[in-house]
C-alpha atoms as a PDB file:
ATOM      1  CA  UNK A   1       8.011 344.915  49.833  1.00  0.00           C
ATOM      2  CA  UNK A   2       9.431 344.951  46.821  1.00  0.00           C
ATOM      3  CA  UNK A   3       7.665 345.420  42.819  1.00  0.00           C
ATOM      4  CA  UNK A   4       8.414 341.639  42.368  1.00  0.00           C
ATOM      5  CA  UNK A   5       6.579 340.563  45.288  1.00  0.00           C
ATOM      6  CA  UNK A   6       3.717 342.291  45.315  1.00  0.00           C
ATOM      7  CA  UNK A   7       3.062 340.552  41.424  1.00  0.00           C
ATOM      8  CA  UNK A   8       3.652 337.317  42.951  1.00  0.00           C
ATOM      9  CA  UNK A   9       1.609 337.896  46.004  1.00  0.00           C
ATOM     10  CA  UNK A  10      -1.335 339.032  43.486  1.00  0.00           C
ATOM     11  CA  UNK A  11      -1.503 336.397  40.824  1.00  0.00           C
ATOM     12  CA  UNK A  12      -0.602 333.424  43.360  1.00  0.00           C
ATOM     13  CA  UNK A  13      -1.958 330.586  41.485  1.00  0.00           C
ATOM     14  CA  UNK A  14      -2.581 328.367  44.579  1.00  0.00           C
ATOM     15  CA  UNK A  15      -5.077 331.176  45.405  1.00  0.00           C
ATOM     16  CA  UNK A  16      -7.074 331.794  42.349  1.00  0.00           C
ATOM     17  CA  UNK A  17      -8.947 329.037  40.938  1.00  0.00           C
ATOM     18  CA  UNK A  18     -11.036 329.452  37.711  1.00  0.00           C
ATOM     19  CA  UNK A  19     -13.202 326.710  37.606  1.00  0.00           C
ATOM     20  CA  UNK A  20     -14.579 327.707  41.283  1.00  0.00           C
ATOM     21  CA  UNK A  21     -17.042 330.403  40.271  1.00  0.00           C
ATOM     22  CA  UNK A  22     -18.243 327.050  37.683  1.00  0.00           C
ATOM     23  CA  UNK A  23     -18.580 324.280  40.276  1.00  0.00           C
ATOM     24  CA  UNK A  24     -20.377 326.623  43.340  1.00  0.00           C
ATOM     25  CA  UNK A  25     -22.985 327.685  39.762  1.00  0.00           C
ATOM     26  CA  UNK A  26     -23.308 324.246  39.774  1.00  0.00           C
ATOM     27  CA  UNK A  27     -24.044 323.384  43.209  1.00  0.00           C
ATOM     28  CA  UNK A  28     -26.556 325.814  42.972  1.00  0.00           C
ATOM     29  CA  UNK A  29     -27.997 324.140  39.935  1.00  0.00           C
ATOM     30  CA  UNK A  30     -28.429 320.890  41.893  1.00  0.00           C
ATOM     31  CA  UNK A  31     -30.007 322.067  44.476  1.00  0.00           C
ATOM     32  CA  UNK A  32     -32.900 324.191  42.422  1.00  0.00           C
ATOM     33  CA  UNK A  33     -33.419 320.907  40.108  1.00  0.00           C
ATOM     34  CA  UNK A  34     -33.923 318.242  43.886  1.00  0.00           C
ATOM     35  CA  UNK A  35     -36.388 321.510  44.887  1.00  0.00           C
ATOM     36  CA  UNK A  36     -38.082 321.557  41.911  1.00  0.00           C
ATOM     37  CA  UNK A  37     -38.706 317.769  41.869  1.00  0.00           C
ATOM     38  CA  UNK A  38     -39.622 317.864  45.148  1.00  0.00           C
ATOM     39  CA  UNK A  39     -42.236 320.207  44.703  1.00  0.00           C
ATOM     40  CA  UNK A  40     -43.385 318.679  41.397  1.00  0.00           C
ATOM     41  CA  UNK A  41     -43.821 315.185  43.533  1.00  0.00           C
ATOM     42  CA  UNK A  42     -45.294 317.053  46.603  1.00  0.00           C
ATOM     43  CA  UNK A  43     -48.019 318.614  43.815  1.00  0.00           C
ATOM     44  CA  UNK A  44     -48.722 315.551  41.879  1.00  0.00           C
ATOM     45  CA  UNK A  45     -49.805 314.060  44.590  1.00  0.00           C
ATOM     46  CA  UNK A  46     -52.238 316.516  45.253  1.00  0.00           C
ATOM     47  CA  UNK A  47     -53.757 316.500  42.244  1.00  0.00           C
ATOM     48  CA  UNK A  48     -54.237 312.397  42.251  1.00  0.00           C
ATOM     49  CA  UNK A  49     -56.040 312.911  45.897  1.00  0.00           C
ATOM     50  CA  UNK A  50     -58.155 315.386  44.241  1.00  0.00           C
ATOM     51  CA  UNK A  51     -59.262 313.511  41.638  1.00  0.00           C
ATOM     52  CA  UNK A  52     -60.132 310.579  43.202  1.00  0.00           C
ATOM     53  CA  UNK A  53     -61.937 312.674  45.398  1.00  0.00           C
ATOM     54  CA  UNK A  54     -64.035 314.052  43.150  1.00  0.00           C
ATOM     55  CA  UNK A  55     -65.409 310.133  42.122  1.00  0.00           C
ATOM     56  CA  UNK A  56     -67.687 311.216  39.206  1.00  0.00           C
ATOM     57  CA  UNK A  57     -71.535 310.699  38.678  1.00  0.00           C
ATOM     58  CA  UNK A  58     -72.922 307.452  38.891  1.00  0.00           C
ATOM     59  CA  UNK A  59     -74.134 307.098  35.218  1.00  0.00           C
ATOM     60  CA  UNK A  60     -77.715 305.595  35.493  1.00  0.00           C
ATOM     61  CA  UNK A  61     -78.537 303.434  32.070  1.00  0.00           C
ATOM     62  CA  UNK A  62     -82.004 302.600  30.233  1.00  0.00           C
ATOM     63  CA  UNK A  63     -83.985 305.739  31.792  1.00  0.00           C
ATOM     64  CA  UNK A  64     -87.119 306.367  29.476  1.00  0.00           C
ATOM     65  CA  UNK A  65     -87.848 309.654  28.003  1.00  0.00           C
ATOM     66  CA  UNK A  66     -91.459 310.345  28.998  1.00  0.00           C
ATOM     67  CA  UNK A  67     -92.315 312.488  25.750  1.00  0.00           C
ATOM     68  CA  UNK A  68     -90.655 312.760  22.272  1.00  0.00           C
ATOM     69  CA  UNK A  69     -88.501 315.951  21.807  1.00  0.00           C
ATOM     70  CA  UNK A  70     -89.811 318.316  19.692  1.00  0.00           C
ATOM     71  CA  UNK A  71     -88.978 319.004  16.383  1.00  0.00           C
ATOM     72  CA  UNK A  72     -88.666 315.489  15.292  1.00  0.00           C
ATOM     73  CA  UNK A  73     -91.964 315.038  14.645  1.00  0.00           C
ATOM     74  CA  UNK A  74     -93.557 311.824  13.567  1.00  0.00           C
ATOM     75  CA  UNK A  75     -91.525 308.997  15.651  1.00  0.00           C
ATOM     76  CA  UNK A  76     -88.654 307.715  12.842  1.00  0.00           C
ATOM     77  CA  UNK A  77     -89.315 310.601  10.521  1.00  0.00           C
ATOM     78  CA  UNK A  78     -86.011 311.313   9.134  1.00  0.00           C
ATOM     79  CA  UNK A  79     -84.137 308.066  10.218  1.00  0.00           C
ATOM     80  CA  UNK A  80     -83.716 305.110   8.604  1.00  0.00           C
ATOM     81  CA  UNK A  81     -83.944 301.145   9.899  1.00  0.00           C
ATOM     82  CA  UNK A  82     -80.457 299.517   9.478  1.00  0.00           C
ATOM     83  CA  UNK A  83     -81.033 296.462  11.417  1.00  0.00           C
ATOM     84  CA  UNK A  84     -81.934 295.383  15.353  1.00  0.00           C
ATOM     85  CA  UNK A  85     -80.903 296.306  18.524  1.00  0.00           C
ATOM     86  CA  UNK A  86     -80.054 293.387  21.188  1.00  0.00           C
ATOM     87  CA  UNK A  87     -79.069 293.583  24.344  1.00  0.00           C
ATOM     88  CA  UNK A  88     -76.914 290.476  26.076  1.00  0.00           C
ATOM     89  CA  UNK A  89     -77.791 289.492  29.347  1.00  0.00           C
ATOM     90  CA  UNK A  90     -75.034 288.645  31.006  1.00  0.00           C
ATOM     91  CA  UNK A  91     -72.739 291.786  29.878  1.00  0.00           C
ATOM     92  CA  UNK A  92     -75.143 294.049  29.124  1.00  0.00           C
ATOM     93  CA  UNK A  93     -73.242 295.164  25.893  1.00  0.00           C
ATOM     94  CA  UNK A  94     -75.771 295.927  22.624  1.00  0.00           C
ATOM     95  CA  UNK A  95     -75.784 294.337  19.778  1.00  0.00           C
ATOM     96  CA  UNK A  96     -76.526 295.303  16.125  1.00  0.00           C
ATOM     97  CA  UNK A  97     -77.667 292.967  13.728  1.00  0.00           C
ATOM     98  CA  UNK A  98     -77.763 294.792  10.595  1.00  0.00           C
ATOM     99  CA  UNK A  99     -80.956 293.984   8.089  1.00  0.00           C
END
């Protein structure tokens, strides 16, 4: 083979394509992101399950407190009337009527 040849054989342009290298990167790039989703969806489900699971405590309203707590001494020592508590029947929400 001759000098000429062998140049023409080696920088063939039909051969060498620059913006390969770029589009297999991002094929690559695709296919990490869907994976990540995937296992972003696949864990957020998880967590939901688990916290429906874990339901709470049942909150039990209007318990009495047997004895005063210390250190406040005389009952309303140190607090001040600003008007009356009522409660309505049918929702159960308090109301404040102030004085």
């Amino acid at each position: 083979m001759t000098r000429r040849s062998l140049l023409n054989s080696r920088f063939d342009e039909s051969e060498d394509e620059p913006l390969g290298a770029l589009t297999n990167l991002l094929d690559i790039m695709l296919v990490f992101a869907c994976g990540l989703i995937a296992a972003l969806a696949m864990r957020s489900d998880i967590l939901l399950d688990m916290q429906h699971q874990d339901g709470g405590q049942e909150v039990i309203q209007g318990t009495e407190i047997p004895d005063m707590p210390k250190g406040l001494g005389e009952a309303g020592s140190g607090y001040q009337s600003v008007g009356t508590v009522y409660r309505d029947p049918a929702s159960g929400k308090l109301i404040l009527v102030g004085e």
